[in-house]
Protein backbone atom coordinates (compact mmCIF):
# COMPACT_ATOMS: atom_id res chain seq x y z
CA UNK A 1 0.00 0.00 0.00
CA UNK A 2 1.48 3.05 -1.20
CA UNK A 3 -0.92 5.58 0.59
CA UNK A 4 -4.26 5.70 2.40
CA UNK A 5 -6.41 8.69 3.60
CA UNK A 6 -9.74 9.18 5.31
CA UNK A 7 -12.58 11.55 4.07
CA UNK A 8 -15.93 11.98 5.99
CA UNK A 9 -19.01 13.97 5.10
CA UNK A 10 -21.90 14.40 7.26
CA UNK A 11 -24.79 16.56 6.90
CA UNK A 12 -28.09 17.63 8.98
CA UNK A 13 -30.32 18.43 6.02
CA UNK A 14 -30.76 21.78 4.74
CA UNK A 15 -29.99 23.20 8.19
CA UNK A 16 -26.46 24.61 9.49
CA UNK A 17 -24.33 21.82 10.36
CA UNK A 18 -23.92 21.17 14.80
CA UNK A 19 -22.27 18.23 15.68
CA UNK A 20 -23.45 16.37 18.70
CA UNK A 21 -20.12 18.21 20.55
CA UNK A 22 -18.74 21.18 18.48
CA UNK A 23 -14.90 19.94 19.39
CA UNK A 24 -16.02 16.20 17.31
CA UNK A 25 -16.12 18.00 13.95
CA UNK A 26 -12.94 17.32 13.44
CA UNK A 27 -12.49 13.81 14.45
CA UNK A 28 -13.39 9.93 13.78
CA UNK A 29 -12.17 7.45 15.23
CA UNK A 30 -10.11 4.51 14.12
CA UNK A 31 -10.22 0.43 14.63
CA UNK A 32 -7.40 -1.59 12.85
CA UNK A 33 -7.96 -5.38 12.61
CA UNK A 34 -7.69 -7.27 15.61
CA UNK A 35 -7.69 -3.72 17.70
CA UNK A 36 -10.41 -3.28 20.42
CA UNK A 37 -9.34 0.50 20.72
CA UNK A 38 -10.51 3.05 18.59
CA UNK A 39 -8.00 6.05 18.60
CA UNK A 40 -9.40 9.20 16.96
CA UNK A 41 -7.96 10.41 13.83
CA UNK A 42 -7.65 14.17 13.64
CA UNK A 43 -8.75 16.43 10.50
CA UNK A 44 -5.82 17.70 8.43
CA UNK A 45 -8.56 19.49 6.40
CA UNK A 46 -11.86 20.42 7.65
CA UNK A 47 -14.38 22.35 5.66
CA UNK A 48 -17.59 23.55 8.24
CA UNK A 49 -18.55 26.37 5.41
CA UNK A 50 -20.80 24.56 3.68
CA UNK A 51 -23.20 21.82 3.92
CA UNK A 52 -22.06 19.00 3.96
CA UNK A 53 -19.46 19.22 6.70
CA UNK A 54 -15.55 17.64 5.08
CA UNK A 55 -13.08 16.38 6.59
CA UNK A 56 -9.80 14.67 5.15
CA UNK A 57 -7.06 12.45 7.00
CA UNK A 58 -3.69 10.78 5.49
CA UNK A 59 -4.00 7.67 7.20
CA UNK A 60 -1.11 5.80 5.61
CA UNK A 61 1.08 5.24 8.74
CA UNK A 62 -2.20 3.84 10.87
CA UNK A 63 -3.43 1.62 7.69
CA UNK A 64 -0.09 -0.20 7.28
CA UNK A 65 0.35 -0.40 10.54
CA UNK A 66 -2.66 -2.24 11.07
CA UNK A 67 -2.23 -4.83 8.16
CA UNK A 68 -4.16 -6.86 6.11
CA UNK A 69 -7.92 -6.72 7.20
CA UNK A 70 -10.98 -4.63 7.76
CA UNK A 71 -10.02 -1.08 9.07
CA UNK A 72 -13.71 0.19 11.01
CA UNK A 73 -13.86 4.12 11.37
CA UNK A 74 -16.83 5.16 13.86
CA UNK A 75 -17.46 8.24 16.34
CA UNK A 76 -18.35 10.82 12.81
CA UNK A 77 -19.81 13.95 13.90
CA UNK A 78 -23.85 13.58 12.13
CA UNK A 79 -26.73 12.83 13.99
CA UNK A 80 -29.65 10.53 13.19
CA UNK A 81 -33.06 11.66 11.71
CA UNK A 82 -34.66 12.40 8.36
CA UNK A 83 -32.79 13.73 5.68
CA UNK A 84 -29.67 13.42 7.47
CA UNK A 85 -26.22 11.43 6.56
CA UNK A 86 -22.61 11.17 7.77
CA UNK A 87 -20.38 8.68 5.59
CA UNK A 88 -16.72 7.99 5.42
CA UNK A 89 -14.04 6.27 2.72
């Protein structure tokens, strides 16, 4: 693997954008394989201007690390309801 990085969107419809705790914006969290922890990956790049809500991580480092396997990112800043998303990749 020559390089990995993290992007998340999230989005509370076509109102402004409040995470559940301002200070999460910026964050997800990260589980390699075989990991019970989930240590939070912090925004190099965070976009709160418009809807949705972007963030962007180089996770190359924490990806190899981890190895071969599922890598699980949780802990995005959205909130459930209608016409509301937060995704990942």
């Amino acid at each position: 693997m020559l390089w990995a990085g993290c992007y998340w969107q999230a989005t509370r419809g076509g109102l402004a954008f409040r995470a559940p705790s301002p200070a999460a914006r910026n964050t997800v969290s990260l589980r390699a394989p075989g990991a019970s922890a989930t240590p939070p990956v912090t925004a190099q790049t965070l976009d709160t201007e418009r809807q949705p809500l972007s963030g962007f991580a180089e996770v190359t480092d924490q990806v190899r690390a981890a190895g071969v396997g599922p890598t699980r990112w949780a802990n995005g800043a959205g909130r459930q309801g209608e016409d509301r998303y937060a995704a990942w990749d």
